[in-house]
Protein backbone atom coordinates (compact mmCIF):
# COMPACT_ATOMS: atom_id res chain seq x y z
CA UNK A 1 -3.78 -3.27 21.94
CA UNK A 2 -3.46 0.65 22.54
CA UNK A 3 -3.20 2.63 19.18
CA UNK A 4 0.79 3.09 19.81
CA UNK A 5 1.27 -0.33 19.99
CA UNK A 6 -0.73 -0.96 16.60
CA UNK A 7 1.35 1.92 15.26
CA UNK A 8 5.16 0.58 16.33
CA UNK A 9 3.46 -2.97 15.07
CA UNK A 10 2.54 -1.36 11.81
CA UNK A 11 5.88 0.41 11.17
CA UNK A 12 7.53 -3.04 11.71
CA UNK A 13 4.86 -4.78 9.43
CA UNK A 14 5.44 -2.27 6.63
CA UNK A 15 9.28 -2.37 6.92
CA UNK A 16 9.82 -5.97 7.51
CA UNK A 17 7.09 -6.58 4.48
CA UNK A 18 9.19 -4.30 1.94
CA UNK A 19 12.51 -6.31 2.77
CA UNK A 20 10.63 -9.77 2.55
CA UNK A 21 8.28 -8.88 -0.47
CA UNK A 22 11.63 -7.44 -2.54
CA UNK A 23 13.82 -10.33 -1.42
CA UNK A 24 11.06 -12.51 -2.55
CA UNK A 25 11.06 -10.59 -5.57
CA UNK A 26 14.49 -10.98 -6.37
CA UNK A 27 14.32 -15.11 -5.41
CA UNK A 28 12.06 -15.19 -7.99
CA UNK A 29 9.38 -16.89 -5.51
CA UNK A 30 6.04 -15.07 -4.59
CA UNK A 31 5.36 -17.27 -1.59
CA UNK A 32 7.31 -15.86 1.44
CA UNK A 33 6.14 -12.22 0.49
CA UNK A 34 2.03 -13.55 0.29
CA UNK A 35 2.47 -15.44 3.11
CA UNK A 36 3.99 -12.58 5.29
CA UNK A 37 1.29 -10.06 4.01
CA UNK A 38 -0.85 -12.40 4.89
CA UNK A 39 -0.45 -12.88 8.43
CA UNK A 40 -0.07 -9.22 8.62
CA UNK A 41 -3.59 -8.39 7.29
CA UNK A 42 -4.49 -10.86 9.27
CA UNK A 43 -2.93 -9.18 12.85
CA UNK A 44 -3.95 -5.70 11.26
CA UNK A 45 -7.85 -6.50 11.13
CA UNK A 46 -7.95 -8.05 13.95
CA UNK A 47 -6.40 -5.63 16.21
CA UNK A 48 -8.46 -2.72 14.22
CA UNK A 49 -12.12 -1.34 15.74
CA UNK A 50 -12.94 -0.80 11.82
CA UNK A 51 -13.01 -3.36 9.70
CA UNK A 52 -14.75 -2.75 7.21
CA UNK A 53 -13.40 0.64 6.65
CA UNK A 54 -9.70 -1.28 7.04
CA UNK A 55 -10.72 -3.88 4.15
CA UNK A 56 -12.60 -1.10 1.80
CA UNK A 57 -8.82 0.54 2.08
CA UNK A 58 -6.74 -2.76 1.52
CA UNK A 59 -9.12 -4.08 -1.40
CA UNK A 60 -8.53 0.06 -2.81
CA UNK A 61 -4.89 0.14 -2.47
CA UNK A 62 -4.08 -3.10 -4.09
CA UNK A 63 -6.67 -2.24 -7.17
CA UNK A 64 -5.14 1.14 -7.31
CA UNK A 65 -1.45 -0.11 -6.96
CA UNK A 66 -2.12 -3.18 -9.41
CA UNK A 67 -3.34 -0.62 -12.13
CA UNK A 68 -0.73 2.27 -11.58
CA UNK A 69 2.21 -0.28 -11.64
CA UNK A 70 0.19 -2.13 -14.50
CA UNK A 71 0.69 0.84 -16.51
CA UNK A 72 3.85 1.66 -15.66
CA UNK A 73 5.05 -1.99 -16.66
CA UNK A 74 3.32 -1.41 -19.85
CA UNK A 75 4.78 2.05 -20.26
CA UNK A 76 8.55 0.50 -19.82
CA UNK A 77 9.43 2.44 -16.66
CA UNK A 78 9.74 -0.93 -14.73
CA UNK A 79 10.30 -4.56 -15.45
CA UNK A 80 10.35 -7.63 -13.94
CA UNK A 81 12.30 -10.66 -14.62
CA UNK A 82 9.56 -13.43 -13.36
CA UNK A 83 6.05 -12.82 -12.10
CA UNK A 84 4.33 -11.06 -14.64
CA UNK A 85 0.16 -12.06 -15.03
CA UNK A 86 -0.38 -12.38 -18.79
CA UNK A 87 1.81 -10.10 -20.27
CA UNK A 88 0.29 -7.24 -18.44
CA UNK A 89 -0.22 -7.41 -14.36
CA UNK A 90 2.63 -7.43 -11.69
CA UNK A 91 4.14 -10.05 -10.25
CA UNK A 92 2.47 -11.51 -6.85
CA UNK A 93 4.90 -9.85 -4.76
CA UNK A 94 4.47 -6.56 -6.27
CA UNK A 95 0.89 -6.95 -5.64
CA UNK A 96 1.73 -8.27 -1.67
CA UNK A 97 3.63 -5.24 -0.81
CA UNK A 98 0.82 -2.85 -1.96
CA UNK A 99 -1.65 -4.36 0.18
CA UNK A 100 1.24 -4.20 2.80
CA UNK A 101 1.03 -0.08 2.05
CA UNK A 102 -2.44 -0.63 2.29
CA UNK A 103 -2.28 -0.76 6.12
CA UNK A 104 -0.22 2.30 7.04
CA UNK A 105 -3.16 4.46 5.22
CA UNK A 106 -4.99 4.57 8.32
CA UNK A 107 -2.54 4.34 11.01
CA UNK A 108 1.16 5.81 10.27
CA UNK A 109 -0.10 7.75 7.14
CA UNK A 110 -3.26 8.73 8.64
CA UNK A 111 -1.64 12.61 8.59
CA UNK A 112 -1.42 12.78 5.01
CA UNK A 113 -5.07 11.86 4.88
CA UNK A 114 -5.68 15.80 5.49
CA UNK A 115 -2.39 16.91 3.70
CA UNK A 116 -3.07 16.68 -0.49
CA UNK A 117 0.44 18.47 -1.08
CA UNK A 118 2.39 16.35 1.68
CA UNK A 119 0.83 13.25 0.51
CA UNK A 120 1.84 13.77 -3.00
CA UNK A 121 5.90 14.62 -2.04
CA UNK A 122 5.58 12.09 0.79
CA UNK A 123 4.51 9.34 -2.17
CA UNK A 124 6.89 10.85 -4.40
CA UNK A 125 10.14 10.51 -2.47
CA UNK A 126 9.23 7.44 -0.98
CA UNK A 127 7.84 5.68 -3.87
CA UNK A 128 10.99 6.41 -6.00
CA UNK A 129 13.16 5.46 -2.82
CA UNK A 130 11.57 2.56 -2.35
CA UNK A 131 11.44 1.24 -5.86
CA UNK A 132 15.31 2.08 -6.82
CA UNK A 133 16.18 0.09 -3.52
CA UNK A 134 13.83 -2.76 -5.66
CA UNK A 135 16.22 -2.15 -8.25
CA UNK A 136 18.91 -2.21 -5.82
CA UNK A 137 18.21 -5.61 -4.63
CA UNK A 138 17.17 -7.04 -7.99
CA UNK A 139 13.55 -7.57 -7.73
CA UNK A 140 12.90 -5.39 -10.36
CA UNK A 141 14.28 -3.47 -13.71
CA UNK A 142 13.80 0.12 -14.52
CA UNK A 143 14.41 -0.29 -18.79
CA UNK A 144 13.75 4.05 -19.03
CA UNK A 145 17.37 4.14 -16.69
CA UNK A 146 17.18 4.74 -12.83
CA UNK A 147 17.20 8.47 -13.21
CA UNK A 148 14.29 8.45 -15.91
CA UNK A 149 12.64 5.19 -14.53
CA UNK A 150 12.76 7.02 -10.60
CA UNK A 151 11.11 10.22 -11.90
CA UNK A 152 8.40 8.21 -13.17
CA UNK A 153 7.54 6.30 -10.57
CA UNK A 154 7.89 9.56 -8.04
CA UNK A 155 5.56 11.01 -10.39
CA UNK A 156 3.16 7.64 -9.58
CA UNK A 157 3.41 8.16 -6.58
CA UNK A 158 3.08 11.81 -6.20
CA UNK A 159 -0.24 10.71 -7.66
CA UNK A 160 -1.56 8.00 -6.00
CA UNK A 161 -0.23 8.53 -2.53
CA UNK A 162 -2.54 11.44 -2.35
CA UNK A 163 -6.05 9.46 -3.83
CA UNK A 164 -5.25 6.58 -1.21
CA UNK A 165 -5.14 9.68 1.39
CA UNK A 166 -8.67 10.56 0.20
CA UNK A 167 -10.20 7.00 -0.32
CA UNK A 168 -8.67 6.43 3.27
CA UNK A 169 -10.50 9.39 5.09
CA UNK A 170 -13.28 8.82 2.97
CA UNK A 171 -13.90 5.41 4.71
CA UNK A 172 -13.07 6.79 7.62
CA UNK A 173 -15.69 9.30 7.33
CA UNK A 174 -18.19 6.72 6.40
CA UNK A 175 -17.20 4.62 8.91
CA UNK A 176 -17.63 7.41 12.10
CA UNK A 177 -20.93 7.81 10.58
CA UNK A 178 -22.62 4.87 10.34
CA UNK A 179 -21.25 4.14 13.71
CA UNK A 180 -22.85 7.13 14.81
CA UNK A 181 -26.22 6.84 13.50
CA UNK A 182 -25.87 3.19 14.97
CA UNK A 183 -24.93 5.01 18.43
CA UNK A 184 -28.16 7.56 18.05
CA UNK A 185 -30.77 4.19 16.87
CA UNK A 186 -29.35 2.30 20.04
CA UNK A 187 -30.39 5.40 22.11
CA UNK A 188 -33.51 5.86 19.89
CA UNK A 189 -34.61 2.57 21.11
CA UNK A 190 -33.47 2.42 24.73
């Protein structure tokens, strides 16, 4: 598939994710939203020419997004009703639509990768959008109020969106390089 195709597939994976993984959120049941994440890793890898790089950045979104949201659970900003992991770690679907994020980073969001400032009002806006339409939709609490509990979460974002912009590019960097000193041994040898 051409890299417009994986990009209209991605924007539908990312949207169609957020709906199912904050319905399933607001069911109460985890296993719609893993499933569908899932699958959509699953397409994602294996229509990508870097996998590697693509599973560093899934496996470094959902660590980052598990420990940002971790603290802002513990913090009070946002609640959940069901879900929680010992007291402490978001519920499953919280966790699903990270790694859902986790595959725009190199495709629809690969712009930001350059842009530290856009990136961090990009993830600001968005994140706060996002998670108020969580709220919206019940899948989630904000205790702090939605005006307090939305400024905290832009804030997150405004933080994270840009270090999973760098971790991004930084695989991507590694990635074009090892493939090009595999290029230059392949020529070495012929």
């Amino acid at each position: 598939m051409n890299r417009k195709g994986r990009l209209i597939l991605n924007i539908v994976g990312l949207q169609a994710g957020w709906f199912i993984c904050v319905a399933s959120g607001a069911a109460g049941d985890a296993k719609l939203a893993a499933a569908f994440v899932t699958v959509h890793i699953v397409v994602h890898l294996a229509l990508s020419s870097a996998r590697l790089r693509d599973g560093i950045v899934i496996l470094s979104t959902g660590l980052v997004g598990i420990g940002a949201d971790a603290a802002m659970l513990r913090a009070g900003a946002i609640a959940f009703d069901s879900g929680v992991i010992g007291g402490w770690l978001i519920p499953i679907w919280m966790i699903a639509l990270w790694v859902n994020f986790s595959t725009s980073l190199n495709l629809t969001l690969e712009f930001l990768q350059s842009r530290t400032i856009l990136a961090a009002v990009l993830g600001g806006v968005g994140g706060a959008t996002a998670y108020v339409g969580g709220v919206k939709f019940g899948a989630l609490h904000m205790p702090w109020g939605l005006w307090k509990g939305g400024c905290a979460v832009a804030l997150e974002w405004a933080i994270v969106t840009p270090v999973l912009a760098w971790i991004a590019m930084r695989a991507d960097r590694r990635w074009a390089r090892s493939r090009r000193e595999a290029q230059s041994a392949d020529i070495a040898v012929a």
